[in-house]
N, C-alpha and C. Protein backbone atom coordinates (compact mmCIF):
# COMPACT_ATOMS: atom_id res chain seq x y z
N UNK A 1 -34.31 -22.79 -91.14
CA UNK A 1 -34.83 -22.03 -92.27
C UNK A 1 -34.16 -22.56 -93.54
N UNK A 2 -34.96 -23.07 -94.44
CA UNK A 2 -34.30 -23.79 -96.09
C UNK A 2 -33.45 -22.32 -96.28
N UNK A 3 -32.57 -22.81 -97.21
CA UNK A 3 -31.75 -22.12 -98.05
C UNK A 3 -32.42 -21.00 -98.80
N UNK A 4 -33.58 -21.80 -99.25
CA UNK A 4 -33.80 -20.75 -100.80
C UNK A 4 -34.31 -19.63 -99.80
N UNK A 5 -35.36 -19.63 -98.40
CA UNK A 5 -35.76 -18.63 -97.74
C UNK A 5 -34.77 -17.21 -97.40
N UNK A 6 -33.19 -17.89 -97.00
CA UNK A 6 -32.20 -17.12 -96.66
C UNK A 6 -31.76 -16.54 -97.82
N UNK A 7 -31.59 -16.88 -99.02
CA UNK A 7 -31.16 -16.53 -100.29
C UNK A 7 -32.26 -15.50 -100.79
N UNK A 8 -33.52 -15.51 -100.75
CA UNK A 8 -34.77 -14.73 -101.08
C UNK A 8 -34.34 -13.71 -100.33
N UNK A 9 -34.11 -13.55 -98.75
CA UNK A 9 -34.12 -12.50 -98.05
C UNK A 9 -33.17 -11.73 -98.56
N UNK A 10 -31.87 -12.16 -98.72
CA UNK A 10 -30.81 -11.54 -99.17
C UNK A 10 -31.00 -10.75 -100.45
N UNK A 11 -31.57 -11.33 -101.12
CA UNK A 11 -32.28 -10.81 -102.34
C UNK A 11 -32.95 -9.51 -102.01
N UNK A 12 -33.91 -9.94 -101.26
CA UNK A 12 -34.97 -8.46 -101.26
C UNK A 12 -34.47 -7.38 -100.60
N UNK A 13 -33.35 -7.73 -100.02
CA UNK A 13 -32.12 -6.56 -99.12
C UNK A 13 -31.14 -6.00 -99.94
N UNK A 14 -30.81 -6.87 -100.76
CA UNK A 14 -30.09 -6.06 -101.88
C UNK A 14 -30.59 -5.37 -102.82
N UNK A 15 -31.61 -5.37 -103.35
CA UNK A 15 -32.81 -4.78 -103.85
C UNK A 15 -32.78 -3.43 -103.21
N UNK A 16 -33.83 -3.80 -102.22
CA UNK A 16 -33.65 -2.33 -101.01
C UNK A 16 -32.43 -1.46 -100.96
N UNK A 17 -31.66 -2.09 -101.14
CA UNK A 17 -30.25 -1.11 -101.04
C UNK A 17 -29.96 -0.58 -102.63
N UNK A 18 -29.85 -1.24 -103.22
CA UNK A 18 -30.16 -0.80 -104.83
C UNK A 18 -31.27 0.28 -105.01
N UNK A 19 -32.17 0.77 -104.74
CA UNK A 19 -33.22 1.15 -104.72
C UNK A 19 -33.03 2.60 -103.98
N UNK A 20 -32.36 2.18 -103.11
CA UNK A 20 -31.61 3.47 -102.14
C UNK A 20 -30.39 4.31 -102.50
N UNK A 21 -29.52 3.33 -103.17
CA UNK A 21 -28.66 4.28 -103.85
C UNK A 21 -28.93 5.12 -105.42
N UNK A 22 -30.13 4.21 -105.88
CA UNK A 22 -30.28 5.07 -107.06
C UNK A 22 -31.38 6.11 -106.77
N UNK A 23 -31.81 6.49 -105.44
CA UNK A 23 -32.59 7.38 -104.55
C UNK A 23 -31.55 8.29 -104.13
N UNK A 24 -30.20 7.83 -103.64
CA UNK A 24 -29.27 9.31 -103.36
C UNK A 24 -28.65 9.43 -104.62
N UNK A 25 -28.78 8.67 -105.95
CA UNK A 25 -27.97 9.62 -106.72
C UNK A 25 -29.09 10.59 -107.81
N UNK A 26 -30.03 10.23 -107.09
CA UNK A 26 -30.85 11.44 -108.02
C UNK A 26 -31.33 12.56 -106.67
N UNK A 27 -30.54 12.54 -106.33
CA UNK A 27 -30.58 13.72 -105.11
C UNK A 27 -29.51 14.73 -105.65
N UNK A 28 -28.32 13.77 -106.04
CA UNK A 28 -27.01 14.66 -106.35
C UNK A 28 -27.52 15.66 -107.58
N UNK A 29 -27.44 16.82 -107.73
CA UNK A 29 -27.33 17.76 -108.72
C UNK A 29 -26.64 17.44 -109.78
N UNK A 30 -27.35 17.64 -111.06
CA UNK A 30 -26.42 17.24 -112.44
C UNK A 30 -26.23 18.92 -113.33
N UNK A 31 -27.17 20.12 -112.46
CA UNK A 31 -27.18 21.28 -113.78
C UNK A 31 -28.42 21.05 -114.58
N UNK A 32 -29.38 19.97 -114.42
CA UNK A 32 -30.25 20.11 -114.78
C UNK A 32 -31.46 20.16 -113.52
N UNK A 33 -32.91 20.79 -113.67
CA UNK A 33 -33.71 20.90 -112.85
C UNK A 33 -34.24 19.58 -112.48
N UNK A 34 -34.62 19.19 -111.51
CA UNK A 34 -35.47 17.61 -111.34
C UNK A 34 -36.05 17.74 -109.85
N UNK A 35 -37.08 17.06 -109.63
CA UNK A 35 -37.71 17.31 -108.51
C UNK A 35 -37.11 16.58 -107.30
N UNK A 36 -36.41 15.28 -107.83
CA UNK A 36 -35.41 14.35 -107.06
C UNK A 36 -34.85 15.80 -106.16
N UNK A 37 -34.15 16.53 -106.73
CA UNK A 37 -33.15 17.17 -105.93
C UNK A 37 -33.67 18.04 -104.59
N UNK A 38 -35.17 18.14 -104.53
CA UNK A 38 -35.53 19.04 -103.46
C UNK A 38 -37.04 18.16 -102.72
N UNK A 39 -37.17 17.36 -103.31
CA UNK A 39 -38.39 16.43 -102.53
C UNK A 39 -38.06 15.87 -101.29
N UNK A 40 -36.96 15.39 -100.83
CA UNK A 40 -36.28 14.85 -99.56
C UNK A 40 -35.98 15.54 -98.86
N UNK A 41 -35.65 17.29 -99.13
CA UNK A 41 -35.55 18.15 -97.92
C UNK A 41 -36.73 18.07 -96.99
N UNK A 42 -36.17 18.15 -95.80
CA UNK A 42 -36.95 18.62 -94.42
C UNK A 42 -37.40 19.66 -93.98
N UNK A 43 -38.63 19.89 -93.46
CA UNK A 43 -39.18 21.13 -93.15
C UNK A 43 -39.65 21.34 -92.16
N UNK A 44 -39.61 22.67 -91.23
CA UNK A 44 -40.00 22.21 -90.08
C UNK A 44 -41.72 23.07 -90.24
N UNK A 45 -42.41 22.41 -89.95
CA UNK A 45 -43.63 22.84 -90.28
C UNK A 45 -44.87 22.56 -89.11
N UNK A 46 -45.98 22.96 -88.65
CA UNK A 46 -46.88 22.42 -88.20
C UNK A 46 -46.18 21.95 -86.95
N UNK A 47 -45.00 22.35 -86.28
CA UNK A 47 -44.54 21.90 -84.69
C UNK A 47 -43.91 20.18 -85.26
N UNK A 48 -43.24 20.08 -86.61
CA UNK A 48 -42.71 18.61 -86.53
C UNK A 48 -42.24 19.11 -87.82
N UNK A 49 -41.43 17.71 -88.30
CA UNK A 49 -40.33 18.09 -89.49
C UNK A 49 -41.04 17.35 -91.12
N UNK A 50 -41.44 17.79 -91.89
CA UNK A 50 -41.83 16.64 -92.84
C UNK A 50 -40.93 17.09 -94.30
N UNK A 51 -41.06 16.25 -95.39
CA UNK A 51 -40.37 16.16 -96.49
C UNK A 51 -41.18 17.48 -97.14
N UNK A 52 -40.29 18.08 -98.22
CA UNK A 52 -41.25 18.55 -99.17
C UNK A 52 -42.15 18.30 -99.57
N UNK A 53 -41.47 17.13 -99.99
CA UNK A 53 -42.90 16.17 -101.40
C UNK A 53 -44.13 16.10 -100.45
N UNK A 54 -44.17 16.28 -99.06
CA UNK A 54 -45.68 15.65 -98.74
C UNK A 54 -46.15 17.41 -97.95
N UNK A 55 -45.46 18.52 -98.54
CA UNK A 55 -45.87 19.69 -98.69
C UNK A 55 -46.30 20.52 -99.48
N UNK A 56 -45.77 20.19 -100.77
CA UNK A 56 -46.31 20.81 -101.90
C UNK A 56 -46.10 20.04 -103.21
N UNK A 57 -46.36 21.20 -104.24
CA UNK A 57 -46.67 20.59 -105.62
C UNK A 57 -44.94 21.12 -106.08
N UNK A 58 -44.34 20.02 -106.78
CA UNK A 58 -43.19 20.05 -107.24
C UNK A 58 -43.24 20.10 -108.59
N UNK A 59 -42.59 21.26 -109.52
CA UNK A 59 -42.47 20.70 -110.87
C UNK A 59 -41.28 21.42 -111.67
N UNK A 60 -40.54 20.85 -112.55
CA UNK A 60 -39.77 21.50 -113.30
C UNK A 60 -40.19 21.86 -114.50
N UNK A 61 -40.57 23.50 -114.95
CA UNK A 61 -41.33 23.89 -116.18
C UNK A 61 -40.35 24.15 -117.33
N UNK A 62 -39.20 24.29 -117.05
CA UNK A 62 -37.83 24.44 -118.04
C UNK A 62 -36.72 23.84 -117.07
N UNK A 63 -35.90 23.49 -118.01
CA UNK A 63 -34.85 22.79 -117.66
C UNK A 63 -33.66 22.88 -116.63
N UNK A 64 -33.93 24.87 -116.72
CA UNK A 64 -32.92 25.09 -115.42
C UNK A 64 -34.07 25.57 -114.15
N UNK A 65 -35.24 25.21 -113.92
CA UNK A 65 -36.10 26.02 -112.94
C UNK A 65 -36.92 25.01 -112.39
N UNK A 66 -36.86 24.99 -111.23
CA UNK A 66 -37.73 23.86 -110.16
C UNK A 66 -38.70 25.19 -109.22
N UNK A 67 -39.93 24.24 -109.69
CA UNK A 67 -41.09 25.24 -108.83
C UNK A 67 -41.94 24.80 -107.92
N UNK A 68 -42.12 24.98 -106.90
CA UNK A 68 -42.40 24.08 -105.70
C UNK A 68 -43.84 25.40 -105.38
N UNK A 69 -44.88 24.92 -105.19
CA UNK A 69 -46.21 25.17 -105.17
C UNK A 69 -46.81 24.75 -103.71
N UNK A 70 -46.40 25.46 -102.29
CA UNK A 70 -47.15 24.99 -101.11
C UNK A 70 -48.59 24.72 -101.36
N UNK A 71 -48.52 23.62 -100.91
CA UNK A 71 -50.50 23.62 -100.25
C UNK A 71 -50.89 24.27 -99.42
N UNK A 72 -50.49 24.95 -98.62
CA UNK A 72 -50.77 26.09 -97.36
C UNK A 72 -49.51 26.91 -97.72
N UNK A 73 -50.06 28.34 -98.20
CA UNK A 73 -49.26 29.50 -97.95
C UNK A 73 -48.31 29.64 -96.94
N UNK A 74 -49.10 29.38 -96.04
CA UNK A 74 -48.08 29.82 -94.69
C UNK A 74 -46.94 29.34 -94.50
N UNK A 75 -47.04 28.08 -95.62
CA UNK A 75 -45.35 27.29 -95.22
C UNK A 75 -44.39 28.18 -96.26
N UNK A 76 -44.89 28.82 -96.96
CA UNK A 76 -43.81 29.22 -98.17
C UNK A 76 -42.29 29.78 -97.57
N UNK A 77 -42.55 30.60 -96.47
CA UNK A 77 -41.29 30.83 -95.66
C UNK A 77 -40.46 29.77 -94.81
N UNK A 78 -41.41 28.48 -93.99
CA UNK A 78 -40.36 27.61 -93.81
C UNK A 78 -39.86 26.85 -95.16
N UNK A 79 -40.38 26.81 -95.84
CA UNK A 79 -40.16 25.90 -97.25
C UNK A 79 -38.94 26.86 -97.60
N UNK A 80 -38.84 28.15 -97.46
CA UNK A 80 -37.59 28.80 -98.33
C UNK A 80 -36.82 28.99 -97.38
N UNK A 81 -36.86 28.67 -96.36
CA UNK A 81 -35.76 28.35 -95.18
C UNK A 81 -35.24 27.46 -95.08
N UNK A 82 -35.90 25.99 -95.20
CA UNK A 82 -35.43 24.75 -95.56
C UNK A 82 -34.41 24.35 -96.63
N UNK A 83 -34.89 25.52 -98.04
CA UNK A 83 -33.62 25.43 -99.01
C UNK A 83 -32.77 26.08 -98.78
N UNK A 84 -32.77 26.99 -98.27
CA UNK A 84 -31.36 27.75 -98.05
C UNK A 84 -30.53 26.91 -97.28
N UNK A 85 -31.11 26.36 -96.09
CA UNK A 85 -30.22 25.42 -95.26
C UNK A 85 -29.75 24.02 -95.98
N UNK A 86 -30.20 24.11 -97.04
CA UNK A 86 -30.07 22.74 -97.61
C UNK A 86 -28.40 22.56 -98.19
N UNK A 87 -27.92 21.75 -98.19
CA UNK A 87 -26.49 21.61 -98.59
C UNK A 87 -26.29 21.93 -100.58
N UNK A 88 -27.95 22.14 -101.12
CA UNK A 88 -27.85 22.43 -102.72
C UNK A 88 -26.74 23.58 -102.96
N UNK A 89 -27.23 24.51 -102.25
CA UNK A 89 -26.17 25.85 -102.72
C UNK A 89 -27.29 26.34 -103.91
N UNK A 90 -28.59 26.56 -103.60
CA UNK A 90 -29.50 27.36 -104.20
C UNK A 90 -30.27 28.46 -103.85
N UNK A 91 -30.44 29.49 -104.36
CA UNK A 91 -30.93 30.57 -103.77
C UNK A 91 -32.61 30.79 -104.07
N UNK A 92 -33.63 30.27 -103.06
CA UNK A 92 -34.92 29.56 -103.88
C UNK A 92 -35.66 31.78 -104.17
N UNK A 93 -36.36 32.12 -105.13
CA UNK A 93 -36.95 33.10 -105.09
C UNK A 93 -38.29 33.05 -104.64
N UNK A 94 -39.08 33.93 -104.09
CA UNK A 94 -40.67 33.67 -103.71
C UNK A 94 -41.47 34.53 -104.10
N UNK A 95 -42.08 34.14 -105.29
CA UNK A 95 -43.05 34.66 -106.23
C UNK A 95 -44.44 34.78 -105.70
N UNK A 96 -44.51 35.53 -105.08
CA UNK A 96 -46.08 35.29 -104.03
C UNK A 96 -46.72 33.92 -103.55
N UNK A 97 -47.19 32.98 -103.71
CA UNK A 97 -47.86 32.21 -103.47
C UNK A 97 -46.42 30.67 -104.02
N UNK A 98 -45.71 30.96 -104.74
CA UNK A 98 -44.37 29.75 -105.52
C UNK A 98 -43.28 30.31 -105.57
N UNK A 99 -42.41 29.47 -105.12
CA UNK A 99 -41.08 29.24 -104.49
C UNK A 99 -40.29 28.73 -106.50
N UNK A 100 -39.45 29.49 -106.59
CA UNK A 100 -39.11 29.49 -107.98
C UNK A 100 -37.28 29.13 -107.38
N UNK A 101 -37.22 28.00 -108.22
CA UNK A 101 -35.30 27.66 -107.91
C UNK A 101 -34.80 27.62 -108.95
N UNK A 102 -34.32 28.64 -109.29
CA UNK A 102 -33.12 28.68 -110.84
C UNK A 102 -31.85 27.71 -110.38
N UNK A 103 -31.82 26.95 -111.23
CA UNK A 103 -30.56 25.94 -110.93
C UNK A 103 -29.54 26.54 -112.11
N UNK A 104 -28.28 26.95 -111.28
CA UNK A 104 -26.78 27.43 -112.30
C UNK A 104 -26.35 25.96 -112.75
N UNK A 105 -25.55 26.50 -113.70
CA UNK A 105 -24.85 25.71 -114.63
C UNK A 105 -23.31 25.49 -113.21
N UNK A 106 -22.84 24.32 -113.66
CA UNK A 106 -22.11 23.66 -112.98
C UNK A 106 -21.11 23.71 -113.50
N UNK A 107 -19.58 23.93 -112.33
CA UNK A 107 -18.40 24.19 -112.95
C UNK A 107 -17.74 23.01 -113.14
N UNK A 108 -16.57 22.92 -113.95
CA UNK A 108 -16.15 21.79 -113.94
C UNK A 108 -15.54 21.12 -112.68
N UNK A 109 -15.16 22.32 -111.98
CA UNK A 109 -14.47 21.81 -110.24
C UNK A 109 -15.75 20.98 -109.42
N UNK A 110 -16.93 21.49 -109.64
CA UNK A 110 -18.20 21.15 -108.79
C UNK A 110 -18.50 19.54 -109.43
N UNK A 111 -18.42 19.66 -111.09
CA UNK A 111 -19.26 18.46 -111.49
C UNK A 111 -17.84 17.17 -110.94
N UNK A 112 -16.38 17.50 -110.96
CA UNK A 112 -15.63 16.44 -110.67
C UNK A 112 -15.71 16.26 -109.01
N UNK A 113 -16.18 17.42 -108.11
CA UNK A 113 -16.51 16.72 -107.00
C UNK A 113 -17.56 16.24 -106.83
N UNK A 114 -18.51 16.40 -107.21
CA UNK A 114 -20.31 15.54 -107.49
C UNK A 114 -19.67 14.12 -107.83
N UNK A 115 -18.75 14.12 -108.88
CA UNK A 115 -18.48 12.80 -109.15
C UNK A 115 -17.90 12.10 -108.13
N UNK A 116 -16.72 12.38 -107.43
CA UNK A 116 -16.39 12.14 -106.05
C UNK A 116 -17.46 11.57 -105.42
N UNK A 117 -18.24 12.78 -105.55
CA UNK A 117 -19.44 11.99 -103.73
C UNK A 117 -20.36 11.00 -104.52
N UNK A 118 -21.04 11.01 -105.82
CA UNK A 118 -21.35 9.64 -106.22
C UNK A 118 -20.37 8.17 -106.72
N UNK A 119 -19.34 8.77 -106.36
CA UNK A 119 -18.42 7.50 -106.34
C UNK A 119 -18.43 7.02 -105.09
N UNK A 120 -18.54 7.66 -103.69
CA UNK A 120 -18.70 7.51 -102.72
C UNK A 120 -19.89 6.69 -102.28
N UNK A 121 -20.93 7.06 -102.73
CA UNK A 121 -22.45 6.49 -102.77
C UNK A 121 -22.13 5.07 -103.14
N UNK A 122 -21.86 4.60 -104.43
CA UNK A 122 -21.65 3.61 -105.03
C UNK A 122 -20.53 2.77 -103.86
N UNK A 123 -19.75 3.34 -103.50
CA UNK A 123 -18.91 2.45 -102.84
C UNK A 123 -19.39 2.02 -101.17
N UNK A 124 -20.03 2.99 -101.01
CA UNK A 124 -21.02 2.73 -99.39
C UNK A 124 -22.14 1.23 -100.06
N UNK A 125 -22.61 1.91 -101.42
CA UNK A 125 -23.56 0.89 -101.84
C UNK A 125 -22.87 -0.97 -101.82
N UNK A 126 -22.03 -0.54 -102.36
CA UNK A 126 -21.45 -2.28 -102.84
C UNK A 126 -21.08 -2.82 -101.06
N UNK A 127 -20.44 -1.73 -99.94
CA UNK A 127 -20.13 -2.18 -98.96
C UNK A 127 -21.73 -2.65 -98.36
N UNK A 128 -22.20 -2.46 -98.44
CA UNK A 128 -23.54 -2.80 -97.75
C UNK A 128 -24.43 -4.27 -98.51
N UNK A 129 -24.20 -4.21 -100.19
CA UNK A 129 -24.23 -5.50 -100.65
C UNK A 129 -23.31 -6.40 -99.81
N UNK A 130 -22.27 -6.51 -99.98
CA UNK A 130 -21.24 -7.56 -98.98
C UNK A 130 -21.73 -7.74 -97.79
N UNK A 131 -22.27 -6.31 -97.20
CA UNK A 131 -22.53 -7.04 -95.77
C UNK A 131 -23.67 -8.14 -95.80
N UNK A 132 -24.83 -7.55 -96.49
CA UNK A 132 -25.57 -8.69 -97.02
C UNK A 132 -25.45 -10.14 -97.09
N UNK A 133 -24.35 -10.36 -98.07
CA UNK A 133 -23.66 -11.46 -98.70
C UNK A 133 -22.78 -12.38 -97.09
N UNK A 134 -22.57 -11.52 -96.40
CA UNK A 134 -21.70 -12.29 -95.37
C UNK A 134 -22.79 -12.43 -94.63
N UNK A 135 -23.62 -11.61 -94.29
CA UNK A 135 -24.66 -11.96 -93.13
C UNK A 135 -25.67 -13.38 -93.53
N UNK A 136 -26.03 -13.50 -94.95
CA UNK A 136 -26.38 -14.54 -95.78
C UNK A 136 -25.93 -15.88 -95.55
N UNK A 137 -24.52 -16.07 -96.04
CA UNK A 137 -23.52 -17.03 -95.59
C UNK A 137 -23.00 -17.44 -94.24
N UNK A 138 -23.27 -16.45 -93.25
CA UNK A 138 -23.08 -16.67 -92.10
C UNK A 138 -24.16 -17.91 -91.68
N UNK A 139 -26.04 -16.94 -92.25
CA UNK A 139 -26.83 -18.20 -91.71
C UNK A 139 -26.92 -19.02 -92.43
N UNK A 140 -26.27 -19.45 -93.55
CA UNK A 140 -26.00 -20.72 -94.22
C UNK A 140 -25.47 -21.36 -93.53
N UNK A 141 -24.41 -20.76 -93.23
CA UNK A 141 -23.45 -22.39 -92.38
C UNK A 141 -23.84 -22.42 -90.86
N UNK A 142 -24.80 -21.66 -89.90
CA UNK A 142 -25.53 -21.89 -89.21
C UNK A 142 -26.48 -23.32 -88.94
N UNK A 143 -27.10 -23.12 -90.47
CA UNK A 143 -28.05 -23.74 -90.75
C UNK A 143 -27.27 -25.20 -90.88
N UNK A 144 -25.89 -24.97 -91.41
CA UNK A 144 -25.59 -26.37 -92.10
C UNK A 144 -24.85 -27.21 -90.53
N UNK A 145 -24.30 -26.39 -89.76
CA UNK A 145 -23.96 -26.86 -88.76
C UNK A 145 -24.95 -27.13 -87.82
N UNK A 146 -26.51 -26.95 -87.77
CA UNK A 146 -27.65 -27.38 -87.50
C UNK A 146 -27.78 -28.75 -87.67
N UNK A 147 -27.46 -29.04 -89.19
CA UNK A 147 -27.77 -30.39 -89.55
C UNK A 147 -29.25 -30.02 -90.66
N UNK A 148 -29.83 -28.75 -90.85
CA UNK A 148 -30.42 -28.28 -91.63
C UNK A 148 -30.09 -28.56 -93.02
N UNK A 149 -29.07 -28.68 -93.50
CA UNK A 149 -28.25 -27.97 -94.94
C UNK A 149 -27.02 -29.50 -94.73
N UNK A 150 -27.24 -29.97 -95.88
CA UNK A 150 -26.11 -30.83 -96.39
C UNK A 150 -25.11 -29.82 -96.81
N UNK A 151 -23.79 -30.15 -96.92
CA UNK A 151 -22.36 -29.51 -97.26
C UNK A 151 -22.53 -29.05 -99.09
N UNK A 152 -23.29 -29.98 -99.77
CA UNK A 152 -23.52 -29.20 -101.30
C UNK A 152 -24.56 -28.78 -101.31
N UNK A 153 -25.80 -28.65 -100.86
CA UNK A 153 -26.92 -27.94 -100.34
C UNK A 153 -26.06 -26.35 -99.97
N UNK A 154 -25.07 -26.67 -99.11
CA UNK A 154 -24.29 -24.91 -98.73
C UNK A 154 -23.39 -24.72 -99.74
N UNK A 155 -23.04 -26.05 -100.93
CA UNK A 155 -22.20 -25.01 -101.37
C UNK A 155 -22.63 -24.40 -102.98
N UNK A 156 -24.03 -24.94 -103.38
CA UNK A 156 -24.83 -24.40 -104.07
C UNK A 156 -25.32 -22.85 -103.36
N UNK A 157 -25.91 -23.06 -102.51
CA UNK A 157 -26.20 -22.16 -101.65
C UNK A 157 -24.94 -20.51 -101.58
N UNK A 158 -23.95 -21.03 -101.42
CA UNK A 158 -23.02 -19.97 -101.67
C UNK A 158 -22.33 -19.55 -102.87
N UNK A 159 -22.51 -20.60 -103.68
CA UNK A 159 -22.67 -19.83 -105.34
C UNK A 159 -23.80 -19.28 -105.77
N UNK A 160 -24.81 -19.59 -105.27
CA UNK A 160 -26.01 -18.63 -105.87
C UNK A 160 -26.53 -16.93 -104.86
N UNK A 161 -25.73 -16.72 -103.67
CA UNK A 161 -25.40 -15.98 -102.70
C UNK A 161 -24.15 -15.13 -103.33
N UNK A 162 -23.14 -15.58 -104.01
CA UNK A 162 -22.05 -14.45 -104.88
C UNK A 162 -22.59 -14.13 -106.40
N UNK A 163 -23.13 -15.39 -107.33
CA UNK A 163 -24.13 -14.74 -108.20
C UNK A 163 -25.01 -13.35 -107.95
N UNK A 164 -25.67 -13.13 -106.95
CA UNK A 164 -26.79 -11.96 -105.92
C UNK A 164 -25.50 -11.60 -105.89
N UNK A 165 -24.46 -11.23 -105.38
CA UNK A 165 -24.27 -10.00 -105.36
C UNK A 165 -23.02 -9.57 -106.16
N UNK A 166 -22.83 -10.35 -107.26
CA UNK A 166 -21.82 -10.03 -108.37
C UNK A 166 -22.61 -8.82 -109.33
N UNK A 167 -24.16 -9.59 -109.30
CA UNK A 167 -25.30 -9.09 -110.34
C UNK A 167 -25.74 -7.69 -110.13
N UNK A 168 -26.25 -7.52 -108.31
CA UNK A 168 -26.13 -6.10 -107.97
C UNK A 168 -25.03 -5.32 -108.04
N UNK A 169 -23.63 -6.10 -107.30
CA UNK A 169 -22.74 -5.19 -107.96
C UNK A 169 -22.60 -4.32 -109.53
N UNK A 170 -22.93 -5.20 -110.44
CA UNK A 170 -22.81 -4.55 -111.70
C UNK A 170 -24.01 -3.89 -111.93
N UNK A 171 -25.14 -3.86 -111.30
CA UNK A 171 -25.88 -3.03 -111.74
C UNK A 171 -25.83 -1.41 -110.62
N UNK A 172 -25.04 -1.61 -109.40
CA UNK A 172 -24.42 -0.21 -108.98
C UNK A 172 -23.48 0.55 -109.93
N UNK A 173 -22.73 -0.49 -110.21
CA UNK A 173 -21.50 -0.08 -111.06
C UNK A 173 -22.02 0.76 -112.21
N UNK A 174 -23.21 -0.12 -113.23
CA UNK A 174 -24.00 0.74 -114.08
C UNK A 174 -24.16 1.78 -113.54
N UNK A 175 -25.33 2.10 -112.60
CA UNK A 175 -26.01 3.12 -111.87
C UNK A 175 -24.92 4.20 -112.34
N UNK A 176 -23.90 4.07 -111.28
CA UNK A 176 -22.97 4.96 -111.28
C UNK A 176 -21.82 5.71 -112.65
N UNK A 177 -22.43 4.77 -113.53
CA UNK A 177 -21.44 4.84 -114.61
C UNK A 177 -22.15 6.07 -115.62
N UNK A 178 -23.79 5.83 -115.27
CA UNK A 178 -24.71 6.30 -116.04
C UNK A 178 -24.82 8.14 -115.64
N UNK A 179 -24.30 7.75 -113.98
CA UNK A 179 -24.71 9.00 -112.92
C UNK A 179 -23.53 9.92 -113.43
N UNK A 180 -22.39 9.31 -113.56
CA UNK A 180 -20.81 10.29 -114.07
C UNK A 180 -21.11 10.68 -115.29
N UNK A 181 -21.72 9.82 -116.30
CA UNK A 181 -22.04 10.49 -117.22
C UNK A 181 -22.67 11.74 -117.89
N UNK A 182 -23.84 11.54 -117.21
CA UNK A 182 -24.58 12.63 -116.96
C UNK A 182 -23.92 13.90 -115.89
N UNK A 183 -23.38 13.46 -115.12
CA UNK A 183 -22.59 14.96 -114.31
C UNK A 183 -21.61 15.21 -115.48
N UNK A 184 -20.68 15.15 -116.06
CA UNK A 184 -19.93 15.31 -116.58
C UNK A 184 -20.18 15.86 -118.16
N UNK A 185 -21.30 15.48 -118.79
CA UNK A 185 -21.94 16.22 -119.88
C UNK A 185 -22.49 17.57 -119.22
N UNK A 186 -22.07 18.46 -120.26
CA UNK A 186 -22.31 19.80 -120.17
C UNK A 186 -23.78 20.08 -121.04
């Protein structure tokens, strides 16, 4: 397999993982309402488990209130069972037919452990870039001990393999820089 193929892949994996962590940090709660925070819960519905989002209508109409709108009535009780069990720490209300979630204001003890667990995110994130990066370089010198890959063929190859993931690194690092920010504004 040429170089640039193994280098592409690595690419579109770090991507994917980029993509995923800025998917769990809009899960994390900031004190403001957003639909991120309750679309990924699980529900057990219909004899199987599905997401919110592919249960109802999600919307935030003010800033502290997320309103979740079943397409079938009948789920409104697993839907407000699902949040309670949810690790948010929200108490959803049920307005006949809509599920109403007042989101509280956040203490400063809560927003410096939020920061914690998206520092955590970020650091699972960059470990999973590396693995990338080694699994990359591994089939580089595969390839080169093939007889595939000349020795500066691999060692282009492995500077443009730490470029990829110097680049994602700093754009987790952003992510995360952007994510503390926002927890930490009141």
């Amino acid at each position: 397999m040429p170089a640039d193929e193994i280098l592409f892949e690595a690419e579109e994996k770090m991507e994917k993982t980029l993509g995923k962590i800025q998917e769990e940090f809009s899960a994390v709660r900031t004190g403001k309402a957003s639909p991120a925070l309750v679309e990924h819960i699980r529900v057990n519905a219909y004899g199987t488990t599905m997401t919110l989002r592919e249960m109802a209508g999600i919307t935030c109409p003010e800033p502290r209130l997320i309103m979740i709108q079943p397409w079938d009535i009948s789920n409104v009780d697993p839907i407000r069972k699902a949040l309670e069990e949810s690790k948010l720490g929200v108490n959803p209300l049920i307005d006949g037919k809509i599920i109403r979630i007042p989101i509280p204001e956040l203490s400063e003890e809560r927003r410096r452990d939020l920061t914690k667990v998206v520092k955590r995110i970020a650091e699972d994130g960059k470990i999973a870039i590396r693995a990338i990066r080694r699994d990359a370089l591994d089939r580089l010198k595969k390839e080169q001990k093939a007889g595939d890959l000349t020795e500066d063929e691999l060692a282009t190859a492995e500077k443009e393999t730490q470029k990829l993931t110097d680049a994602h690194g700093e754009k987790i690092d952003k992510a995360f820089t952007a994510k503390e920010t926002e927890l930490m504004s009141v």
